[in-house]
PDB file of N, CA and C in Angstrom:
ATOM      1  N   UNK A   1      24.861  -3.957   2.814  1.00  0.00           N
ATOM      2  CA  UNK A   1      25.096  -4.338   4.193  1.00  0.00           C
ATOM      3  C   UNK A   1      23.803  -4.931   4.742  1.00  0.00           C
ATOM      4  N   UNK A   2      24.095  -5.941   5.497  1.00  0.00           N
ATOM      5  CA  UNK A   2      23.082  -6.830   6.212  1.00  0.00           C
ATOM      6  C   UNK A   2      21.880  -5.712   7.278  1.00  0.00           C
ATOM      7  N   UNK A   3      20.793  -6.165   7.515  1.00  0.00           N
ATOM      8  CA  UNK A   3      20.039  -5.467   8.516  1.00  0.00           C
ATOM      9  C   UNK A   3      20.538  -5.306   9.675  1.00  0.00           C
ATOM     10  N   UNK A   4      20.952  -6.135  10.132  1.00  0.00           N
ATOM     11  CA  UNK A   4      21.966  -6.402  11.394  1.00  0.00           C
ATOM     12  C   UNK A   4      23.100  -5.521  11.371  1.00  0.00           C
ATOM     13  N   UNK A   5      23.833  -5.176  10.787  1.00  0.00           N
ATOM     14  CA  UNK A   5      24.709  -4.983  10.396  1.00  0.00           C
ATOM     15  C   UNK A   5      24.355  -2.887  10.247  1.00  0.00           C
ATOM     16  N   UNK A   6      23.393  -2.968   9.533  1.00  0.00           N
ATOM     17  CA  UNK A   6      22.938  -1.403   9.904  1.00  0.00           C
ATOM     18  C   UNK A   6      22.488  -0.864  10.932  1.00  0.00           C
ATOM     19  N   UNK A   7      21.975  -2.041  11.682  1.00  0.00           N
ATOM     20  CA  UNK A   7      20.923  -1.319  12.975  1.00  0.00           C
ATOM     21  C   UNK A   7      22.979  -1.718  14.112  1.00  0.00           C
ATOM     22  N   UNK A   8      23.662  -2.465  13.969  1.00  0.00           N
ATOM     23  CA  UNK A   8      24.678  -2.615  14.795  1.00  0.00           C
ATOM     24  C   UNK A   8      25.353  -1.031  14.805  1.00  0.00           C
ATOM     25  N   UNK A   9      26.097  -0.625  13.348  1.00  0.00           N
ATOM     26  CA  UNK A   9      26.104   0.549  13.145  1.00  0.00           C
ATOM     27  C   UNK A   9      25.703   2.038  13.589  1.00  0.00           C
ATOM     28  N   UNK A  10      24.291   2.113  13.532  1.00  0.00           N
ATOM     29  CA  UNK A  10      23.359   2.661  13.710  1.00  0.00           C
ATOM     30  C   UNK A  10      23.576   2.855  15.394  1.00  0.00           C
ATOM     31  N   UNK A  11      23.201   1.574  16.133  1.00  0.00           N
ATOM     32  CA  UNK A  11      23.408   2.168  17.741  1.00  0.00           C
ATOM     33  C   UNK A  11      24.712   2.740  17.969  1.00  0.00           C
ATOM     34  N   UNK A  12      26.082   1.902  18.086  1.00  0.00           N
ATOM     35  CA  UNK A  12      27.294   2.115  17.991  1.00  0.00           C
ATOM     36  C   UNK A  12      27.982   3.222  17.747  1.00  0.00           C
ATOM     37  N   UNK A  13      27.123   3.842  16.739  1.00  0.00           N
ATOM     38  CA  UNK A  13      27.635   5.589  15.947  1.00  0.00           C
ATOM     39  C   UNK A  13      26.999   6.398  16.676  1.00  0.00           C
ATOM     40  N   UNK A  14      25.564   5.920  17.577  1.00  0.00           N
ATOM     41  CA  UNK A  14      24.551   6.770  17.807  1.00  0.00           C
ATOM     42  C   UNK A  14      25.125   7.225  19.059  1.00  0.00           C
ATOM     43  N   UNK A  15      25.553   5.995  19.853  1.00  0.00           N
ATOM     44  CA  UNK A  15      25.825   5.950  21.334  1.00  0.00           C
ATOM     45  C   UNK A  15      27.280   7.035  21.644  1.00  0.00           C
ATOM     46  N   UNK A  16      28.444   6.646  20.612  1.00  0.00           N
ATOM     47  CA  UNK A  16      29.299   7.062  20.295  1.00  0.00           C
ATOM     48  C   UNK A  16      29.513   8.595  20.288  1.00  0.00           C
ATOM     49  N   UNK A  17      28.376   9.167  19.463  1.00  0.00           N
ATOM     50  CA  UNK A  17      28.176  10.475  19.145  1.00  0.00           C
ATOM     51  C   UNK A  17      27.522  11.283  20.261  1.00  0.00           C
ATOM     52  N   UNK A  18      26.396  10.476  21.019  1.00  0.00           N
ATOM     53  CA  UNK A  18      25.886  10.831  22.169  1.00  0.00           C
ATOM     54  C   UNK A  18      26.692  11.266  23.454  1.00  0.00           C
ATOM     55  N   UNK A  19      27.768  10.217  23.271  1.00  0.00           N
ATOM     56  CA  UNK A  19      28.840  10.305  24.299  1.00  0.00           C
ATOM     57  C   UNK A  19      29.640  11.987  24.344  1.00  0.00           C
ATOM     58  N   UNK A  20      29.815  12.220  22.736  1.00  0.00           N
ATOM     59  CA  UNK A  20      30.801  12.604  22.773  1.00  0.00           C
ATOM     60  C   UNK A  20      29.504  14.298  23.158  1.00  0.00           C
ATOM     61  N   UNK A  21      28.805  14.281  22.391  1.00  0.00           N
ATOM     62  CA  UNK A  21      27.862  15.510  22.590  1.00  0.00           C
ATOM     63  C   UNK A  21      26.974  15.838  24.012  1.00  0.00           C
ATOM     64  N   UNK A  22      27.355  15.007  25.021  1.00  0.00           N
ATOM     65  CA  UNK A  22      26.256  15.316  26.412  1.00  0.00           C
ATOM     66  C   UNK A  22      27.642  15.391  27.702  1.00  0.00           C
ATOM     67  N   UNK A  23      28.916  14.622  26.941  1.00  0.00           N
ATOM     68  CA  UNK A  23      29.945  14.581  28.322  1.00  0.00           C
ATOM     69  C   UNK A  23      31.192  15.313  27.506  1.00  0.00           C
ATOM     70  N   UNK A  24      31.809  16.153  28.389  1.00  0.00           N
ATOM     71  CA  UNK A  24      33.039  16.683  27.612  1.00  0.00           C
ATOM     72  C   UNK A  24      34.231  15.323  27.503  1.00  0.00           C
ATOM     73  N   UNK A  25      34.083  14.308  27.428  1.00  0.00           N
ATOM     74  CA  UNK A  25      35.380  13.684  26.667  1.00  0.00           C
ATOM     75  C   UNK A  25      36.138  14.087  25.751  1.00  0.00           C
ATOM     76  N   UNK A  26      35.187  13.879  24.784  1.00  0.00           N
ATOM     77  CA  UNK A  26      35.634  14.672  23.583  1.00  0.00           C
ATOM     78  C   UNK A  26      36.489  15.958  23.702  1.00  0.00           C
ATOM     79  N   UNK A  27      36.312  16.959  24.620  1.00  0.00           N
ATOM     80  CA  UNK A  27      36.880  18.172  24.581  1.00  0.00           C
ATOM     81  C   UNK A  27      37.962  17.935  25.825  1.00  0.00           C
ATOM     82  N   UNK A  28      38.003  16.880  26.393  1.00  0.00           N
ATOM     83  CA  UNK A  28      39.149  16.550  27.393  1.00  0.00           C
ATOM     84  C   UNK A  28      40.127  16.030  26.664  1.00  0.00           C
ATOM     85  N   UNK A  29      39.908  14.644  25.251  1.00  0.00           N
ATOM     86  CA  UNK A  29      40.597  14.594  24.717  1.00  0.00           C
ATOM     87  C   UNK A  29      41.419  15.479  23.994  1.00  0.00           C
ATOM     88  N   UNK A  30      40.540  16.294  23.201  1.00  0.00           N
ATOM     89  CA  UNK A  30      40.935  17.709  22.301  1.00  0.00           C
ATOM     90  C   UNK A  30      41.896  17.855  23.165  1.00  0.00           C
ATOM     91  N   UNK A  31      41.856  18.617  24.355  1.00  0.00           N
ATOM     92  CA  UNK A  31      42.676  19.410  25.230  1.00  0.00           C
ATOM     93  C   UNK A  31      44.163  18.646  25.578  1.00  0.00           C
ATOM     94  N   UNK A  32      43.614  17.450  25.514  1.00  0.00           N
ATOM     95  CA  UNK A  32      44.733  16.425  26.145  1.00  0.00           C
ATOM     96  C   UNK A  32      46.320  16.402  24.995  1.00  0.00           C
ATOM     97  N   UNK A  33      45.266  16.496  23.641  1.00  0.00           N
ATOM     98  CA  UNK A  33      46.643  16.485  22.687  1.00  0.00           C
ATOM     99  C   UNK A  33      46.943  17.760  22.026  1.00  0.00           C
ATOM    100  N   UNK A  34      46.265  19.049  22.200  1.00  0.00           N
ATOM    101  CA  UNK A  34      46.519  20.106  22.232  1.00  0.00           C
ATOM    102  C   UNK A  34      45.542  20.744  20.918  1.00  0.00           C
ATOM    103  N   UNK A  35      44.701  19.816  20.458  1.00  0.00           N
ATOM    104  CA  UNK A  35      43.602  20.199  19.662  1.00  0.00           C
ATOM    105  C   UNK A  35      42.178  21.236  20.315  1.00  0.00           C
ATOM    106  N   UNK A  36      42.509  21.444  21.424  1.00  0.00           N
ATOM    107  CA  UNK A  36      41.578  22.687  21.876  1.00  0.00           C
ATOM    108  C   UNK A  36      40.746  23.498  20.901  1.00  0.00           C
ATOM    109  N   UNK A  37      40.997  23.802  20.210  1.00  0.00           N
ATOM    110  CA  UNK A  37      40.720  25.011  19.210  1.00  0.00           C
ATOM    111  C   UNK A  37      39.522  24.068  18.403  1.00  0.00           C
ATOM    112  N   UNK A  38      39.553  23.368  18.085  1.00  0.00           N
ATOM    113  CA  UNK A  38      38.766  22.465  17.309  1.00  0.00           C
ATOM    114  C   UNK A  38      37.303  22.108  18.352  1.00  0.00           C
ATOM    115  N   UNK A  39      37.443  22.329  19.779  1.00  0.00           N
ATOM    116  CA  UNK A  39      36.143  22.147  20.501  1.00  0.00           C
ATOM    117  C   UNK A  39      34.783  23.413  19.586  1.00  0.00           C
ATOM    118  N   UNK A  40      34.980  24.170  19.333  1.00  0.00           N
ATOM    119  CA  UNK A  40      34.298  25.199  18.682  1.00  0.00           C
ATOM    120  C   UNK A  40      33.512  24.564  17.752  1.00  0.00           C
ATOM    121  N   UNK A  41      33.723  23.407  17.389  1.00  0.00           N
ATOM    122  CA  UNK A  41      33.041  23.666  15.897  1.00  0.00           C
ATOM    123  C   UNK A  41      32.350  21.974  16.075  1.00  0.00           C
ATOM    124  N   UNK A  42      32.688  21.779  17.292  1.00  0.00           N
ATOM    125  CA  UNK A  42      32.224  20.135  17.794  1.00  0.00           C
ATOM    126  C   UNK A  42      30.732  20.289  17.526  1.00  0.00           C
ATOM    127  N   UNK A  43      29.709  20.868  17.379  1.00  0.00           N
ATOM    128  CA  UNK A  43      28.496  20.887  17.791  1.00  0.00           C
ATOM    129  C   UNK A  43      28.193  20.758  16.407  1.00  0.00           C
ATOM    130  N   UNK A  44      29.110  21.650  14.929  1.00  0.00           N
ATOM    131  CA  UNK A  44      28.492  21.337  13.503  1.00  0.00           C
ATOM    132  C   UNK A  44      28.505  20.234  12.952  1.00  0.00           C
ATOM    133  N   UNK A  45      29.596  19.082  13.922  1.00  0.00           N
ATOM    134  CA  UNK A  45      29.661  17.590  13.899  1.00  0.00           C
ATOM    135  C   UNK A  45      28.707  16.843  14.324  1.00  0.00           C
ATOM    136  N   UNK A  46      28.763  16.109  15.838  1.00  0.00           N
ATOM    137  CA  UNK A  46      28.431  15.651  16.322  1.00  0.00           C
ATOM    138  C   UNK A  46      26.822  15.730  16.565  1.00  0.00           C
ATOM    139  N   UNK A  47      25.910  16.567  16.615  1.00  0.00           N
ATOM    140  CA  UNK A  47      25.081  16.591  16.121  1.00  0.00           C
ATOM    141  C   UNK A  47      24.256  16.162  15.026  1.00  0.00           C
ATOM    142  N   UNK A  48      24.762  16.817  14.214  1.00  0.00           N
ATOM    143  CA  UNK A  48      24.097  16.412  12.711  1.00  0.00           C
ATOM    144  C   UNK A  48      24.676  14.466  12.350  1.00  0.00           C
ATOM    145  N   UNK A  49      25.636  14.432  13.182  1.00  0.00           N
ATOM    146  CA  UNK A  49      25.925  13.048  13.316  1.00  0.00           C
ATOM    147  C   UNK A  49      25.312  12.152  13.934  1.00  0.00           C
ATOM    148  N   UNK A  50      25.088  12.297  15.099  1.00  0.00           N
ATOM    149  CA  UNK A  50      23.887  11.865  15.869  1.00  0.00           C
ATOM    150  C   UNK A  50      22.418  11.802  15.316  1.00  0.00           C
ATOM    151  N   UNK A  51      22.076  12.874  14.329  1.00  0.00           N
ATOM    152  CA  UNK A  51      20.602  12.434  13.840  1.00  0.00           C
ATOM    153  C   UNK A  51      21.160  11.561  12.975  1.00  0.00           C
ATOM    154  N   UNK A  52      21.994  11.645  12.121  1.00  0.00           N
ATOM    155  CA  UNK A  52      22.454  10.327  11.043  1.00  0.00           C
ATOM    156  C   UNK A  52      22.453   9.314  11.547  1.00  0.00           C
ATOM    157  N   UNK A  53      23.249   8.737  12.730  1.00  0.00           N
ATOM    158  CA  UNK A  53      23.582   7.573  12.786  1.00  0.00           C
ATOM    159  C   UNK A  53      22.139   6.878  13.459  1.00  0.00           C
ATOM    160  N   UNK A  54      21.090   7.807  14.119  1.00  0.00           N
ATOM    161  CA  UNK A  54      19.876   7.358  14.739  1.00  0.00           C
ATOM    162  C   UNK A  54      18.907   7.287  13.764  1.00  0.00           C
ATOM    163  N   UNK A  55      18.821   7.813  12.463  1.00  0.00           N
ATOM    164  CA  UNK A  55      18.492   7.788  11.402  1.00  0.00           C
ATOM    165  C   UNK A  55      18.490   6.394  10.838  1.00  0.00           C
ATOM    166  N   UNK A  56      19.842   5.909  10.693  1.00  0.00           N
ATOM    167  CA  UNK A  56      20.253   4.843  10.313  1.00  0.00           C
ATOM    168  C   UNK A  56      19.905   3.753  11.211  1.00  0.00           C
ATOM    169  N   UNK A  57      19.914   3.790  12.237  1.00  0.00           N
ATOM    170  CA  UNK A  57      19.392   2.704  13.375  1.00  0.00           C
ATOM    171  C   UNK A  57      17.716   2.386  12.672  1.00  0.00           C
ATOM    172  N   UNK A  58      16.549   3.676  12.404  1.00  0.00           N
ATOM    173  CA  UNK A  58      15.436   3.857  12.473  1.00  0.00           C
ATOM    174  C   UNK A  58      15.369   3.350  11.361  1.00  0.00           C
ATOM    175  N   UNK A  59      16.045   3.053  10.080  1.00  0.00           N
ATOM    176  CA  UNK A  59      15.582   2.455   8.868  1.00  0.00           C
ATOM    177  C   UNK A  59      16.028   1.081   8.895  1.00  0.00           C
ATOM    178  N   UNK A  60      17.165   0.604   9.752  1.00  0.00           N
ATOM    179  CA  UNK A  60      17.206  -0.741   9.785  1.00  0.00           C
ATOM    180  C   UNK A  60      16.893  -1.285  10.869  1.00  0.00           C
ATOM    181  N   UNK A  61      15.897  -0.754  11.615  1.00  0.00           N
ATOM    182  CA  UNK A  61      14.617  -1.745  12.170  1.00  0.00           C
ATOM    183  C   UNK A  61      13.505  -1.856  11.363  1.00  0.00           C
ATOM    184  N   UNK A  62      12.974  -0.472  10.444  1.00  0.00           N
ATOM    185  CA  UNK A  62      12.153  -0.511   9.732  1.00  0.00           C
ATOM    186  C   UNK A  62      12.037  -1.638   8.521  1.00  0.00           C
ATOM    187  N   UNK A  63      13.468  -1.792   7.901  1.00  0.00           N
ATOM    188  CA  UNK A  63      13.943  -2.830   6.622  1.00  0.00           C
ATOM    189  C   UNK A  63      13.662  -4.149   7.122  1.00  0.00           C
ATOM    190  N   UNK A  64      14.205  -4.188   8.885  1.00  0.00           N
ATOM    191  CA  UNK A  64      14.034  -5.487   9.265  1.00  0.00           C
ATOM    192  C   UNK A  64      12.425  -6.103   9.782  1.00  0.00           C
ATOM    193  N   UNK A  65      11.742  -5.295   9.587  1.00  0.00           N
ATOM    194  CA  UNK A  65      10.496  -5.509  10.128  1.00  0.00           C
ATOM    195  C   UNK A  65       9.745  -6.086   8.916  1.00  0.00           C
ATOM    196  N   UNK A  66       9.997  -4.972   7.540  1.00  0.00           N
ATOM    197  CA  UNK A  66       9.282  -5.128   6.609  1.00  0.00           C
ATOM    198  C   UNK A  66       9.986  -6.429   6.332  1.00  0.00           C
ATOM    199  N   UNK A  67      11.280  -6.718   5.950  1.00  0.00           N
ATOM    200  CA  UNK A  67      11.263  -7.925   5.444  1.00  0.00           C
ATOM    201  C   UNK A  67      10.743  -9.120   6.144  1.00  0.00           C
TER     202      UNK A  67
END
């Protein structure tokens, strides 16, 4: 995948994940279709997702710099 293309990724997943981990959407949705029960375990996600996808942002500025 292109540099562009990782760092696009990278924000998109980051912002995404941010969303879902600082505002209850996520757990409004849950609630909305009756997945409630599943808010519990949102934090072993979204988290560790959030350093990934900012992770991924941080190496394809780095790739794009070096090249």
């Amino acid at each position: 995948m292109a540099e562009k293309g990782l760092l696009k990724l990278g924000i998109l997943g980051a912002a995404v994940a941010a969303l879902c981990c600082f505002t209850p959407v996520l757990a409004l949705l849950l609630g909305a279709v009756g997945l409630s029960a599943l808010i519990g375990w949102l934090d072993y996600v979204l988290l560790p997702a959030l350093v990934l996808f900012l992770g991924l942002a941080a190496f394809a500025l780095w790739k794009s710099r070096s090249a």
